[in-house]
C-alpha atoms as a PDB file:
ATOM      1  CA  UNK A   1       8.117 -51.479  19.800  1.00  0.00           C
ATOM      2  CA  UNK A   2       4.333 -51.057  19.399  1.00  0.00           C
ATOM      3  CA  UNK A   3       2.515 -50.783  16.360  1.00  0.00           C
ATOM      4  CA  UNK A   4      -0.435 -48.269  15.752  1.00  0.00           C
ATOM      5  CA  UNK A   5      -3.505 -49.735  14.797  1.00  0.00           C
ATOM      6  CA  UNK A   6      -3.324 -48.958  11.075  1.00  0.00           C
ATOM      7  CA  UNK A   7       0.425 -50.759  10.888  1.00  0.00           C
ATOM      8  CA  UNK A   8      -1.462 -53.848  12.306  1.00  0.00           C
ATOM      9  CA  UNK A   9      -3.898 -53.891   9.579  1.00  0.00           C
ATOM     10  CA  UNK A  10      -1.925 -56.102   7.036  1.00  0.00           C
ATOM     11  CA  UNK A  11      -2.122 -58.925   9.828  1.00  0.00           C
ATOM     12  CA  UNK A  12      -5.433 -58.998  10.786  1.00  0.00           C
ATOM     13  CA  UNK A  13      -8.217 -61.853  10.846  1.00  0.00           C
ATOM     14  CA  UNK A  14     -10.274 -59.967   7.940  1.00  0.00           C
ATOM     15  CA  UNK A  15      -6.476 -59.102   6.109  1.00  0.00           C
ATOM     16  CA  UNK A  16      -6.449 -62.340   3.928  1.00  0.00           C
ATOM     17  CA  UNK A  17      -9.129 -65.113   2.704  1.00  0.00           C
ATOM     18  CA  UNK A  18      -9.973 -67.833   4.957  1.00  0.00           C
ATOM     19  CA  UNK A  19      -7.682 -70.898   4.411  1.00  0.00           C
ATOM     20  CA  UNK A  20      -7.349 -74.408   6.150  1.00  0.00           C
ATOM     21  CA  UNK A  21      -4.311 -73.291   7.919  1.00  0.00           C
ATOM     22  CA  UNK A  22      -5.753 -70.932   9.487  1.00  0.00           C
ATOM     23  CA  UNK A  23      -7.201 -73.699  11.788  1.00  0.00           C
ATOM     24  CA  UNK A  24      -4.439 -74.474  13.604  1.00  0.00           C
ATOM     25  CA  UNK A  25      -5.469 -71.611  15.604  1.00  0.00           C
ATOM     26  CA  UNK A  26      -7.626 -74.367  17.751  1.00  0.00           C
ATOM     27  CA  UNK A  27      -4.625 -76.109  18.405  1.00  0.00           C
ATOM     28  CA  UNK A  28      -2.839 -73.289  20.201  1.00  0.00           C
ATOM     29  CA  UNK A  29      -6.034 -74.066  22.484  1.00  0.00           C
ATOM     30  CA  UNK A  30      -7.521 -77.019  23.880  1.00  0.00           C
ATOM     31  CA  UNK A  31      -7.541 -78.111  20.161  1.00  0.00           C
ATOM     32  CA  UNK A  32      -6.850 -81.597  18.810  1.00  0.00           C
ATOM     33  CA  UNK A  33      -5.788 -83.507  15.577  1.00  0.00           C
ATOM     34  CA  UNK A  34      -5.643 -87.028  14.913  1.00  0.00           C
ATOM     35  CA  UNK A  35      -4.152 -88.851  11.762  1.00  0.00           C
ATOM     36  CA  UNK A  36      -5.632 -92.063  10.090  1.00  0.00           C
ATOM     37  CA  UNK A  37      -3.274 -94.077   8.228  1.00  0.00           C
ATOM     38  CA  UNK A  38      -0.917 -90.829   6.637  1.00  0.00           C
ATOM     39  CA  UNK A  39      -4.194 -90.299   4.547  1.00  0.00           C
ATOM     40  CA  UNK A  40      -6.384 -88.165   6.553  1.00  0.00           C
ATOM     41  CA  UNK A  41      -6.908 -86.207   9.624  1.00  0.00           C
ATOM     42  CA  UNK A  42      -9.295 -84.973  11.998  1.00  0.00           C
ATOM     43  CA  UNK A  43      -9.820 -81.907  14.218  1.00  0.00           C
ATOM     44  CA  UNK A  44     -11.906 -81.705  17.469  1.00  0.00           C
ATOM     45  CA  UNK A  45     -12.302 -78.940  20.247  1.00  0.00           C
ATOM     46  CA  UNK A  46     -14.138 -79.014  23.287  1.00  0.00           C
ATOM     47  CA  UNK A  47     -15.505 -76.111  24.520  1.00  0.00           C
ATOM     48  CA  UNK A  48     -17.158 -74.047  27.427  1.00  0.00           C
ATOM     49  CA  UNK A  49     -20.970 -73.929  27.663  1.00  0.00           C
ATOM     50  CA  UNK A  50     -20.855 -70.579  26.393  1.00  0.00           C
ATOM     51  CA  UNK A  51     -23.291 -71.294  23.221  1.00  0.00           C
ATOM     52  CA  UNK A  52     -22.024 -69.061  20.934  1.00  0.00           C
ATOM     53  CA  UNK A  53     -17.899 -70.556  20.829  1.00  0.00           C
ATOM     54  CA  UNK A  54     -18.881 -73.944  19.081  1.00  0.00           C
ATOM     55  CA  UNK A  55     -21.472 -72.385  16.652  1.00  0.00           C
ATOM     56  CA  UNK A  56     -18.713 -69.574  16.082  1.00  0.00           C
ATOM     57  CA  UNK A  57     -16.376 -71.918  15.312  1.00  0.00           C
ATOM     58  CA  UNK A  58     -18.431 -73.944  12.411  1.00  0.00           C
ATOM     59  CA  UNK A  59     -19.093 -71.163  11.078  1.00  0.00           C
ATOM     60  CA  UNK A  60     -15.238 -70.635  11.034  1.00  0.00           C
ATOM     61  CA  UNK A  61     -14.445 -74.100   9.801  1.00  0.00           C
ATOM     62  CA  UNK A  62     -16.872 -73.512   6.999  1.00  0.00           C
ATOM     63  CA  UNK A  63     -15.775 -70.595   5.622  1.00  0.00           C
ATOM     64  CA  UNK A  64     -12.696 -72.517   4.790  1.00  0.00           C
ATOM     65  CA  UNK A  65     -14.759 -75.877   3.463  1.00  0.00           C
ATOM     66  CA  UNK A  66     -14.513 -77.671   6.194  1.00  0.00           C
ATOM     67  CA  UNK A  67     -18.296 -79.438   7.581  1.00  0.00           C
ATOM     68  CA  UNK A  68     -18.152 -79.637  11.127  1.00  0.00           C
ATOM     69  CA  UNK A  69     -20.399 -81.131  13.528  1.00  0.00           C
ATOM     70  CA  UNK A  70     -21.443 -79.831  16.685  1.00  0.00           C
ATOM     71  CA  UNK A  71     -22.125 -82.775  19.409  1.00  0.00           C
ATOM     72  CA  UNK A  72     -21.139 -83.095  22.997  1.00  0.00           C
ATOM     73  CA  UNK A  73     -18.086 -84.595  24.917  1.00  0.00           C
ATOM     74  CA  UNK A  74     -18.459 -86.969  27.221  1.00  0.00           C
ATOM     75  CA  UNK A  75     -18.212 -84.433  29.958  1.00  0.00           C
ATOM     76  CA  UNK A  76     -21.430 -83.198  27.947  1.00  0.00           C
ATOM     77  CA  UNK A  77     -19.542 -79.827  26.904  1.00  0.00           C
ATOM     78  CA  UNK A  78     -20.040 -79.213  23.364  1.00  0.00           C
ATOM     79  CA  UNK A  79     -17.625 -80.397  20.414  1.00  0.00           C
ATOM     80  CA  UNK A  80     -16.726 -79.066  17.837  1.00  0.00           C
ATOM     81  CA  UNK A  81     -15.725 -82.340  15.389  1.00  0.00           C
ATOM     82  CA  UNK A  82     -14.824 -82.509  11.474  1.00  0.00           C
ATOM     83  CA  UNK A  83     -14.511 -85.955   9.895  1.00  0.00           C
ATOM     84  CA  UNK A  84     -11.217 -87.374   8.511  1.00  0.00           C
ATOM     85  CA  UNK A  85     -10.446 -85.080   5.819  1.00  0.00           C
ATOM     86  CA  UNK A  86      -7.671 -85.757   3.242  1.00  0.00           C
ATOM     87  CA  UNK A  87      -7.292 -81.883   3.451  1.00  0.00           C
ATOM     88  CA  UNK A  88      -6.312 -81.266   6.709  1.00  0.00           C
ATOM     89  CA  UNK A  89      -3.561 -84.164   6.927  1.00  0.00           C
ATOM     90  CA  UNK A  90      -0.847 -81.163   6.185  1.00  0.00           C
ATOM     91  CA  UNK A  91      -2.265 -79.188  10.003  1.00  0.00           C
ATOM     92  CA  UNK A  92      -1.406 -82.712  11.712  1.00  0.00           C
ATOM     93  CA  UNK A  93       1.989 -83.308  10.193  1.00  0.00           C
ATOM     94  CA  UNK A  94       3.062 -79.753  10.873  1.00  0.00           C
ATOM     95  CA  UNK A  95       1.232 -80.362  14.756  1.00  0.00           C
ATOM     96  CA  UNK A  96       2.444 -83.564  15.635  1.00  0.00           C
ATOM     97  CA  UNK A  97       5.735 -84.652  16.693  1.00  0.00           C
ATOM     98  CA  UNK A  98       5.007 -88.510  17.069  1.00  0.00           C
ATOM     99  CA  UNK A  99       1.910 -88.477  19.380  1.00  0.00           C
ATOM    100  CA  UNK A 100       2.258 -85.691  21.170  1.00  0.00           C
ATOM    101  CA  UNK A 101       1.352 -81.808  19.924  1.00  0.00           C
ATOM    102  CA  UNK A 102       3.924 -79.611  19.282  1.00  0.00           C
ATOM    103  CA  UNK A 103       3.995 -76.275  18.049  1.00  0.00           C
ATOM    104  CA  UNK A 104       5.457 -76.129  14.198  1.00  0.00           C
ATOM    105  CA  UNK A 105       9.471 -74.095  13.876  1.00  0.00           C
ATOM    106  CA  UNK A 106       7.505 -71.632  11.273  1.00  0.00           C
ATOM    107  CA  UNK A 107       3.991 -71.213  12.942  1.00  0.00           C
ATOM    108  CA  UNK A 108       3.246 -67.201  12.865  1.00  0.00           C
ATOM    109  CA  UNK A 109       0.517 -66.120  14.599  1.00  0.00           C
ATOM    110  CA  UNK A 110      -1.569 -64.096  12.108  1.00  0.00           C
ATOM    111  CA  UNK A 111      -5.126 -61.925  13.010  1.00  0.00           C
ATOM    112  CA  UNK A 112      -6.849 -65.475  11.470  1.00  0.00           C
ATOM    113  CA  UNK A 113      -4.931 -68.230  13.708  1.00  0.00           C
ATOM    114  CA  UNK A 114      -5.406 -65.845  16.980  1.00  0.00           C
ATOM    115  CA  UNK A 115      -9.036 -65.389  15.998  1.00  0.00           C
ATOM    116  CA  UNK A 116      -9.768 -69.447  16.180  1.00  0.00           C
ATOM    117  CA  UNK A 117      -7.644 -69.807  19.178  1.00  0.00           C
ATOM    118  CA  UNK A 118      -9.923 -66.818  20.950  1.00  0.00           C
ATOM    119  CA  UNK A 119     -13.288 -68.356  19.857  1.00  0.00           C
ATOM    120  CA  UNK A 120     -11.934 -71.689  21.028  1.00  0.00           C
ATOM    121  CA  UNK A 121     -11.054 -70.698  24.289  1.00  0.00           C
ATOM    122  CA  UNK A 122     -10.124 -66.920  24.941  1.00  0.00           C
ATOM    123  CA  UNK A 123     -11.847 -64.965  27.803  1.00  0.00           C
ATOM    124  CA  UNK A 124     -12.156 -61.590  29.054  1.00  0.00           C
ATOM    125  CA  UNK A 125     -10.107 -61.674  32.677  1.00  0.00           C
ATOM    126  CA  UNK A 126     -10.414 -58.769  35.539  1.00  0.00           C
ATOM    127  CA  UNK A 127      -7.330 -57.710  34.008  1.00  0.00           C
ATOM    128  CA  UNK A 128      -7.276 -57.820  30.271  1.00  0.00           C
ATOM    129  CA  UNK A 129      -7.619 -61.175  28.143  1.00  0.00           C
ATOM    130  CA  UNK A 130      -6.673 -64.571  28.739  1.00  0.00           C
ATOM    131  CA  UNK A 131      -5.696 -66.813  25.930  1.00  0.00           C
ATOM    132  CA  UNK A 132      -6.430 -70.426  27.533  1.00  0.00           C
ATOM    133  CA  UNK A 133      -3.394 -72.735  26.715  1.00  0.00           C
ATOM    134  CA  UNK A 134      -3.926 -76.721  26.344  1.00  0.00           C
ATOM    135  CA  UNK A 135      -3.136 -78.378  29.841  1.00  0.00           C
ATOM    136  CA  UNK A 136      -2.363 -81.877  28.108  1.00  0.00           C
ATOM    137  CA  UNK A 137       0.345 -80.356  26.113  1.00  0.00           C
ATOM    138  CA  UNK A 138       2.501 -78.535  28.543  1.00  0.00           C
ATOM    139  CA  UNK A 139       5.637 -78.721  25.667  1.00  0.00           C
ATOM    140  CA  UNK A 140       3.423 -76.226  23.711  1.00  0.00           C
ATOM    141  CA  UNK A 141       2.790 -73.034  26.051  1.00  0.00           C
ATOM    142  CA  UNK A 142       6.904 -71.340  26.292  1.00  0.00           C
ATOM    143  CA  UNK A 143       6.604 -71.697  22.363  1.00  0.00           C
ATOM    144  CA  UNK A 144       3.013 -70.567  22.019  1.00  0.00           C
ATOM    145  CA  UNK A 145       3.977 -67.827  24.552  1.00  0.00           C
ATOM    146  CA  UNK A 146       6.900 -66.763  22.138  1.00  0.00           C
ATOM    147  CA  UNK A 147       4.372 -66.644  19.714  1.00  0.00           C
ATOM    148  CA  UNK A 148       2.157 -64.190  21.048  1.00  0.00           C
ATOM    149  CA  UNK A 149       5.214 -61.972  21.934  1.00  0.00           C
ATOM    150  CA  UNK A 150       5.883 -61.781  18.504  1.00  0.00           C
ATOM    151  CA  UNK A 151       2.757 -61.007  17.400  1.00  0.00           C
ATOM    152  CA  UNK A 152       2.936 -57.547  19.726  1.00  0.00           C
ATOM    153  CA  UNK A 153       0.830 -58.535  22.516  1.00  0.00           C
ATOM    154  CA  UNK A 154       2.928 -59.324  25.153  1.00  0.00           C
ATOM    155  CA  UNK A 155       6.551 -57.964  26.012  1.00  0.00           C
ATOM    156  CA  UNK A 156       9.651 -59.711  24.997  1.00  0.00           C
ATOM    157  CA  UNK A 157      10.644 -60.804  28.394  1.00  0.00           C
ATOM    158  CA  UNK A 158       6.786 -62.199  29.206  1.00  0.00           C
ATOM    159  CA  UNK A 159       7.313 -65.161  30.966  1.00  0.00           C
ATOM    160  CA  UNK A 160       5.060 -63.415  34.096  1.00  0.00           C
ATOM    161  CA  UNK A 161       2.014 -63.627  31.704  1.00  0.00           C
ATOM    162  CA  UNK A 162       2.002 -66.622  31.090  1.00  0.00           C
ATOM    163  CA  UNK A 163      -0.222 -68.345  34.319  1.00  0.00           C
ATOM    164  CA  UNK A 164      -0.515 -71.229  36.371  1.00  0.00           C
ATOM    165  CA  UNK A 165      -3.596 -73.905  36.969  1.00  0.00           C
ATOM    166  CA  UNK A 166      -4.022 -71.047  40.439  1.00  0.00           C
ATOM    167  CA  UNK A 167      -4.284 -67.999  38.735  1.00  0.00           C
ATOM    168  CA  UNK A 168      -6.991 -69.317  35.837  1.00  0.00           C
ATOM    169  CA  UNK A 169      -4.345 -70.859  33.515  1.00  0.00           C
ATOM    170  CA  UNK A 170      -2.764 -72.523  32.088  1.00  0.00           C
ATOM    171  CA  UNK A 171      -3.076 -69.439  29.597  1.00  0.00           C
ATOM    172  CA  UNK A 172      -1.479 -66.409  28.618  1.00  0.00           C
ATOM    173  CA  UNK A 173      -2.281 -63.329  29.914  1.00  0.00           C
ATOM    174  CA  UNK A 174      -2.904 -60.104  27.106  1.00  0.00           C
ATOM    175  CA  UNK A 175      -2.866 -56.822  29.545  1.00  0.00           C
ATOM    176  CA  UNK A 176      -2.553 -53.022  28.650  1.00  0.00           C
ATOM    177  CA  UNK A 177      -4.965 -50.763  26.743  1.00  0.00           C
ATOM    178  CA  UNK A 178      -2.403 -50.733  23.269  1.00  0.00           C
ATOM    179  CA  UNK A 179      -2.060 -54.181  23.784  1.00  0.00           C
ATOM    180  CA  UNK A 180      -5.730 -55.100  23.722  1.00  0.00           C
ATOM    181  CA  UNK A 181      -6.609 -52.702  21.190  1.00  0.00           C
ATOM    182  CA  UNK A 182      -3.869 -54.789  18.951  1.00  0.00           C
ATOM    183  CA  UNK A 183      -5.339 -57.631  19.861  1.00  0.00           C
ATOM    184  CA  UNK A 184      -9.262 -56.320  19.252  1.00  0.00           C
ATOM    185  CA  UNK A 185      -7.553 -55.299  15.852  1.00  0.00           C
ATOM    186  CA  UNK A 186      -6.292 -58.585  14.997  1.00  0.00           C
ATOM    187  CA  UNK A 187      -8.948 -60.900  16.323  1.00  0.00           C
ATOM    188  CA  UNK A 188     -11.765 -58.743  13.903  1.00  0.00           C
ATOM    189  CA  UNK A 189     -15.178 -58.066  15.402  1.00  0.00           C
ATOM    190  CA  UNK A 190     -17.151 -60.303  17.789  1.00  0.00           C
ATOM    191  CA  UNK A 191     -19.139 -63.059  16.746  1.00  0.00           C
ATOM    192  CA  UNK A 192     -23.028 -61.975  18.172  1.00  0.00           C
ATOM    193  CA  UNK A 193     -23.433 -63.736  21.719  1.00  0.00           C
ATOM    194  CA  UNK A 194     -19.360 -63.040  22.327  1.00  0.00           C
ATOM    195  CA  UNK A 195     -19.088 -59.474  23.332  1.00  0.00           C
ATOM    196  CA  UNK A 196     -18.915 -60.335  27.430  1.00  0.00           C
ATOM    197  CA  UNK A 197     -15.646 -62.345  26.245  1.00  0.00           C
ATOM    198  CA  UNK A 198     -14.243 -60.213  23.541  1.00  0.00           C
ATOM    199  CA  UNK A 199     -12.052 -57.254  24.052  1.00  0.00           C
ATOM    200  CA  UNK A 200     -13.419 -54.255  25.092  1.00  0.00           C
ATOM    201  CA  UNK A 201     -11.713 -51.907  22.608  1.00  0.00           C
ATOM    202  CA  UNK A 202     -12.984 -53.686  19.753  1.00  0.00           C
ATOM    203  CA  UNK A 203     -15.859 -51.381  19.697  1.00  0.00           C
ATOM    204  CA  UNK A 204     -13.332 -48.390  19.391  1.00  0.00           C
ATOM    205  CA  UNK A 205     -11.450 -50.340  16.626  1.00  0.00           C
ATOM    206  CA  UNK A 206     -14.679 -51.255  14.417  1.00  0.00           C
ATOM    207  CA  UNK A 207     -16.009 -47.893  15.217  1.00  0.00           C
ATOM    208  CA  UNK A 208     -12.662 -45.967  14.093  1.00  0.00           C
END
């Protein structure tokens, strides 16, 4: 069943104050987090060469009191780094299941989490909104998936939108004009230099 806009409000990016957890939105992305010695942790993204996602996202980390720097990958794509902070040891634990990324039992994707995931590595697609999925960690997409059918923006049985490396993907696919406005709703307003790859309806949603 859909929620109305005004229902959705309790969940959305804006709903609750910023809080480390709320990173672990990256790692529903291309995201990663790295522990040193049980004692500290640190989280990385690569991004496009759109310039606004990495700027976007320290602004994001920030809010929460995390420093970031911005620096490039050896591919030369910008990265989005933190150092090894005692403080985010907790979003690794919950992430990791030995070596490999896995998504936590209890993650819920809130407005917050879907907000980092989108700046990380959402796009606007020819039909609706892709949510790019991390194509080193296979394991996590049929739970991340699940995820995003909880959250309203997919059906129940959406296993067709979640695509292959030949149709853009890995990702999962966000179509339908209630579905995007949820997810406009959720995600909060565009960051300036996003609007190409933010939903369309969030100008109806801001404006209403």
């Amino acid at each position: 069943m859909l929620w109305d806009v005004a229902q959705l409000s309790f969940f959305s990016a804006e709903a609750s104050a910023p809080c480390v957890a709320d990173l672990a939105g990256v790692l529903c992305g291309h995201g990663q987090i790295v522990s040193f010695a049980d004692t500290a942790a640190r989280l990385s993204v690569v991004t496009d060469d759109e310039p606004w996602r990495a700027g976007a996202l320290a602004e994001e980390f920030a809010e929460r009191g995390i420093e970031a720097e911005i620096t490039s990958s050896d591919g030369g794509y910008p990265l989005v780094r933190t150092a090894f902070r005692a403080d985010l040891l907790a979003v690794a634990q919950a992430w990791s299941r030995g070596a490999v990324k896995a998504v936590p039992a209890g993650f819920m994707l809130d407005g917050a989490a879907l907000r980092l995931w989108m700046l990380a590595c959402g796009r606007r697609a020819e039909r609706g909104y892709q949510l790019q999925l991390d194509p080193r960690a296979e394991e996590t997409h049929e739970p991340l998936l699940r995820r995003v059918s909880a959250a309203g923006l997919v059906s129940a049985s959406g296993s067709a939108n979640l695509l292959g490396p030949r149709a853009g993907g890995p990702a999962v696919r966000i179509v339908g004009v209630k579905r995007m406005r949820r997810l406009a709703e959720l995600a909060g307003r565009a960051p300036v230099g996003a609007e190409a790859q933010w939903p369309a309806e969030s100008r109806a949603v801001a404006a209403s």
